[in-house]
Protein backbone atom coordinates (compact mmCIF):
# COMPACT_ATOMS: atom_id res chain seq x y z
CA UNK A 1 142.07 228.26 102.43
CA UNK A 2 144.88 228.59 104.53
CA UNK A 3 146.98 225.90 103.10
CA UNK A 4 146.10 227.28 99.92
CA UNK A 5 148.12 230.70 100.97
CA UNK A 6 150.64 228.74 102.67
CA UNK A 7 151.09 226.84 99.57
CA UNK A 8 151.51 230.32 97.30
CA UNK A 9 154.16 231.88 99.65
CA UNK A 10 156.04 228.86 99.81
CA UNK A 11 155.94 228.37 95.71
CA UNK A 12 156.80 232.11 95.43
CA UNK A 13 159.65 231.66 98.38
CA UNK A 14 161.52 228.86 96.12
CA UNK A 15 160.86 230.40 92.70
CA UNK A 16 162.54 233.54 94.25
CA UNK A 17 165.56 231.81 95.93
CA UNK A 18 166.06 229.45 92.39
CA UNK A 19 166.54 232.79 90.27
CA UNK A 20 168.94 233.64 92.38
CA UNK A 21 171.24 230.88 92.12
CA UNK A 22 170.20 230.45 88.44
CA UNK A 23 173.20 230.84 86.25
CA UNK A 24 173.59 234.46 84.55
CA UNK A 25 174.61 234.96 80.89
CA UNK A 26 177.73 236.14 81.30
CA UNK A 27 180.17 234.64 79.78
CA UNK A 28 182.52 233.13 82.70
CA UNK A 29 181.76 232.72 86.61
CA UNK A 30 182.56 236.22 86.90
CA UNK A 31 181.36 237.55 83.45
CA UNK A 32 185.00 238.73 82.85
CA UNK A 33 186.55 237.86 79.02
CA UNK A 34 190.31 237.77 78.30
CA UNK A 35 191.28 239.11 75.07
CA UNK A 36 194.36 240.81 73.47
CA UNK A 37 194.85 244.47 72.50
CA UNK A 38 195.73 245.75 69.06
CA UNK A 39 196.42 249.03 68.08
CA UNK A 40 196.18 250.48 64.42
CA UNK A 41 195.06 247.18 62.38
CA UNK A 42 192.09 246.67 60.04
CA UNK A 43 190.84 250.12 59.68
CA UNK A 44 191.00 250.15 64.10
CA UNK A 45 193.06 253.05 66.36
CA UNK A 46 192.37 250.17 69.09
CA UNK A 47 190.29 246.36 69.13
CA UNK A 48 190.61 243.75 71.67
CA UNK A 49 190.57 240.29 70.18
CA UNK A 50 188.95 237.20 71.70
CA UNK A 51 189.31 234.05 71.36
CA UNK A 52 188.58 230.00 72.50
CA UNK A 53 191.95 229.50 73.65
CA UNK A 54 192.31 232.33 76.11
CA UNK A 55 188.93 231.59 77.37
CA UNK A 56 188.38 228.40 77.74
CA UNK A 57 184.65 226.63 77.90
CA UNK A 58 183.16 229.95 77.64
CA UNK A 59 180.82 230.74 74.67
CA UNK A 60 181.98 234.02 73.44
CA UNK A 61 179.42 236.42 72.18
CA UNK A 62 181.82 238.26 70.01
CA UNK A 63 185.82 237.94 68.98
CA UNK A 64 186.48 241.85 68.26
CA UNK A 65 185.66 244.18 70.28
CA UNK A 66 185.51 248.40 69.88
CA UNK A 67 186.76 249.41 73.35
CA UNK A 68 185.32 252.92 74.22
CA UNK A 69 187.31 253.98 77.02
CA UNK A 70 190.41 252.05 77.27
CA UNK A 71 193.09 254.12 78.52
CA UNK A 72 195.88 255.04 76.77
CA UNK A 73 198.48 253.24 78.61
CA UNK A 74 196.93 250.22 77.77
CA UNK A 75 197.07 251.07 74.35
CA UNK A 76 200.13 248.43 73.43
CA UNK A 77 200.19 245.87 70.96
CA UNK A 78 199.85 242.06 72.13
CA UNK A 79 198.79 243.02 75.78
CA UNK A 80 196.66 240.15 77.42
CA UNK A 81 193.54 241.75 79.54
CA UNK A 82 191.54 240.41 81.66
CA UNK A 83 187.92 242.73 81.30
CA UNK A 84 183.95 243.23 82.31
CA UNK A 85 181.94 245.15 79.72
CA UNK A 86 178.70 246.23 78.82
CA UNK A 87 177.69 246.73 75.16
CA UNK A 88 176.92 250.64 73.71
CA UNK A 89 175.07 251.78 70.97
CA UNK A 90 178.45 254.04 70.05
CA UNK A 91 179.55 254.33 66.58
CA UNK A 92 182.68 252.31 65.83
CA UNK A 93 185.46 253.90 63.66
CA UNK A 94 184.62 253.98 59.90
CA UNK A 95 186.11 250.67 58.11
CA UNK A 96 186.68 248.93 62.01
CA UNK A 97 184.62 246.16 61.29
CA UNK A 98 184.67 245.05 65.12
CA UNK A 99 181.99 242.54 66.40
CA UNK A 100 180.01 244.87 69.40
CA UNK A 101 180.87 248.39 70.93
CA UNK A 102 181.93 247.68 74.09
CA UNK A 103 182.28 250.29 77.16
CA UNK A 104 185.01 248.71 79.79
CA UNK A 105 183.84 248.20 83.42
CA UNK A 106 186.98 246.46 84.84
CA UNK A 107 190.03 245.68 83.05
CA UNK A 108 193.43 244.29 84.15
CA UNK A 109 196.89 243.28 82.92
CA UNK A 110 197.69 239.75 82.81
CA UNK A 111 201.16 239.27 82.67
């Protein structure tokens, strides 16, 4: 009996300790996408656009993006950004036609 209990913590030790280092579904190591601002195109005040060749060997889960709360110096045309997100359930502008509603968590300039 007591190996039998010994056994079950063990098992439920190692399950525990693989889900941690299990990988996440975030896109990159540190679930951060670069992508490139655009401002008043296709029906959009504001999109950020995402694609393979600024992020390399990641699978991208969308290539236009609705950015909720990107400040407005940001706002400029061609800017390369390096960003976290989660995904809302906010209403894009009428006509936008982006991929996912995105709310920024972390966003930087790259130069």
């Amino acid at each position: 009996m007591k190996t039998l209990a010994l056994t079950i913590v063990i098992l439920l030790g190692l399950s525990c300790k693989a889900h941690k280092n299990a990988k996440s579904n975030t896109p990159s190591n540190d679930g951060s996408l670069i992508g490139i601002v655009h401002v008043n195109e296709n029906n959009c005040p504001v999109y950020l656009s995402i694609d393979q060749t600024n992020n390399p060997g990641v699978v991208l889960p969308f290539q236009k993006a609705y950015p909720l709360n990107l400040k407005d110096g940001m706002k400029k045309k061609g800017l390369k950004v390096r960003f976290t997100y989660t995904s809302s359930k906010a209403m894009q502008p009428e006509g936008c036609g982006a991929d996912i509603v995105i709310q920024l968590e972390t966003i930087t300039v790259i130069p």
